[in-house]
Protein backbone atom coordinates (compact mmCIF):
# COMPACT_ATOMS: atom_id res chain seq x y z
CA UNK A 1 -39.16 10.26 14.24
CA UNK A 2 -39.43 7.96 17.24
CA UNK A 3 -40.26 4.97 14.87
CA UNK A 4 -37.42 5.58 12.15
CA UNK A 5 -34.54 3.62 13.05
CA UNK A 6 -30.92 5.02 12.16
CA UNK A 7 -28.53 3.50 10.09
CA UNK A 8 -25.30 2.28 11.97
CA UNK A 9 -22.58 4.12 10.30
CA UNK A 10 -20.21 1.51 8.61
CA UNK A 11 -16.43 2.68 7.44
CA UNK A 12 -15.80 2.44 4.29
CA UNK A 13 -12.38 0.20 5.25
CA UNK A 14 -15.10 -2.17 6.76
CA UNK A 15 -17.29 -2.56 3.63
CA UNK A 16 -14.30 -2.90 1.83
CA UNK A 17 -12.91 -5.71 4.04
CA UNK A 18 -9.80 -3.51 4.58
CA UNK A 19 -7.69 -2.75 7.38
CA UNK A 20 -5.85 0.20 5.59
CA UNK A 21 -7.76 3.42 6.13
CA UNK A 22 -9.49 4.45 2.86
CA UNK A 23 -11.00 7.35 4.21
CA UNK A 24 -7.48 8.68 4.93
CA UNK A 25 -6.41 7.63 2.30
CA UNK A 26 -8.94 9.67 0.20
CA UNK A 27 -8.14 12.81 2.02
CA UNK A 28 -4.19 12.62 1.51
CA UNK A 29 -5.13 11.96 -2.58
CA UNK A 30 -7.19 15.14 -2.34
CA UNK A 31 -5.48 17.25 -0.37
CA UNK A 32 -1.96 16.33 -2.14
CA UNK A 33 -3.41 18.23 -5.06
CA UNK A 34 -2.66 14.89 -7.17
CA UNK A 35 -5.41 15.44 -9.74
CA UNK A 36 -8.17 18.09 -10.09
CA UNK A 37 -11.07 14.98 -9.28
CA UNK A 38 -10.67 11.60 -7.59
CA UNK A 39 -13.13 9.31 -7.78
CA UNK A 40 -14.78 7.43 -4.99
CA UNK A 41 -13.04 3.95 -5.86
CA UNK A 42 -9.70 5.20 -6.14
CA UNK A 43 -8.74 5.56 -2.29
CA UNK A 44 -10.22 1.98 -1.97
CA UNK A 45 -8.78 0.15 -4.61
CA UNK A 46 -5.18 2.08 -3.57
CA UNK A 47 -5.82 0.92 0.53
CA UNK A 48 -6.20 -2.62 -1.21
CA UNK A 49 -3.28 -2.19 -3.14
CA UNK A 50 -1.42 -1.12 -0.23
CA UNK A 51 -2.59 -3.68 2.17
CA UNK A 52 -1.34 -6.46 -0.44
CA UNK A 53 2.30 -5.28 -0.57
CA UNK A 54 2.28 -4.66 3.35
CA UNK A 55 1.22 -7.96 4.18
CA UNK A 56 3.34 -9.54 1.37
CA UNK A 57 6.05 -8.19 2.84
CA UNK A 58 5.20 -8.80 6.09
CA UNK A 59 4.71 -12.48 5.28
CA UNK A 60 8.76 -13.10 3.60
CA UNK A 61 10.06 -10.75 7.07
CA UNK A 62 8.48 -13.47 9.11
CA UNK A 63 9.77 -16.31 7.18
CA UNK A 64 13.41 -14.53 7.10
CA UNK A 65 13.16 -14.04 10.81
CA UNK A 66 12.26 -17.93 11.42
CA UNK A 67 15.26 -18.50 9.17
CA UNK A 68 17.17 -17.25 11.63
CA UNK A 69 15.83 -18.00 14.35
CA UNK A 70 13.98 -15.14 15.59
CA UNK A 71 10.30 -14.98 17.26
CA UNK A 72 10.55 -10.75 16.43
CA UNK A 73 10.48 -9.66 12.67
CA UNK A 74 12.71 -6.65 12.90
CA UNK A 75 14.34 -3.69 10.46
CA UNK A 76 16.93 -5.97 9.28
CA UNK A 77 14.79 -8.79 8.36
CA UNK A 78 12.04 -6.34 6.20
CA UNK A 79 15.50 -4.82 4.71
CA UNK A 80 16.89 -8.08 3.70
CA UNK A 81 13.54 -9.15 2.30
CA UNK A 82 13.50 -5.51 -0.26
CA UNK A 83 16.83 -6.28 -1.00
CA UNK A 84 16.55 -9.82 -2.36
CA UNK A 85 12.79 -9.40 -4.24
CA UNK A 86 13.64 -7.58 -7.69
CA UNK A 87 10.35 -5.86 -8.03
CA UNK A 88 10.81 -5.01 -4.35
CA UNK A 89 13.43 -3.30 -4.70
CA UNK A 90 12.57 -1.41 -7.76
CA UNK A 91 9.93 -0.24 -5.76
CA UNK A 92 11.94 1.15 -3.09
CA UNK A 93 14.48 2.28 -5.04
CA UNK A 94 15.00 6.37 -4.52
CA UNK A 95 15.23 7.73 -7.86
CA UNK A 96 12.34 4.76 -8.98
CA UNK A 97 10.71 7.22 -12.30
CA UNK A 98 8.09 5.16 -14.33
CA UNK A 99 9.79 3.60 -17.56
CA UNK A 100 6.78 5.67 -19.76
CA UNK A 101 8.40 9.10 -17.91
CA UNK A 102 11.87 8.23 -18.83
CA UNK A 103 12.07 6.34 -22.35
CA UNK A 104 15.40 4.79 -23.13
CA UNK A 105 17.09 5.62 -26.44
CA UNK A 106 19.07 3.21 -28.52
CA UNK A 107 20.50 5.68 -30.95
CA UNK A 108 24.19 6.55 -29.83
């Protein structure tokens, strides 16, 4: 054993080049009883997703606080930015149901 070398342990964020937590994020999908299995990408891809439309709207708070001329993005600025984006705020939205859940019907 003295000449084996261990293996530095490496997050799975870190190989993924993330800064969300995917190994978090892999125990709130399991433990949220989502689906009976979960496979080992899904919490990855997920963190990714999430860490796009974080820093997305990170990005148009900043340029709405420079707008008016603020160093500090703050609530109001990240609220103005949902407000104005369409898909934005469809994604907030509190009742949001997928449009394959709820099909609209033209017969009346």
């Amino acid at each position: 054993m003295a000449g084996k070398k261990r293996r530095k342990n490496v997050s799975r964020s870190t190989r993924a080049e993330l800064r969300f937590p995917v190994s978090r994020i892999d125990r709130f999908l399991r433990e949220g009883k989502y689906s009976r299995r979960v496979s080992s990408s899904a919490p990855v891809f997920l963190a990714g997703v999430l860490e796009y439309i974080t820093s997305n709207i990170l990005e148009l708070a900043a340029e709405e606080a420079c707008k008016n001329g603020k160093k500090r993005i703050g609530p109001e600025h990240v609220c103005r930015v949902v407000q104005n984006d369409d898909q934005l705020c469809q994604l907030f939205k509190d009742n949001a149901k997928s449009e394959a859940e709820t099909p609209e019907s033209d017969e009346d």
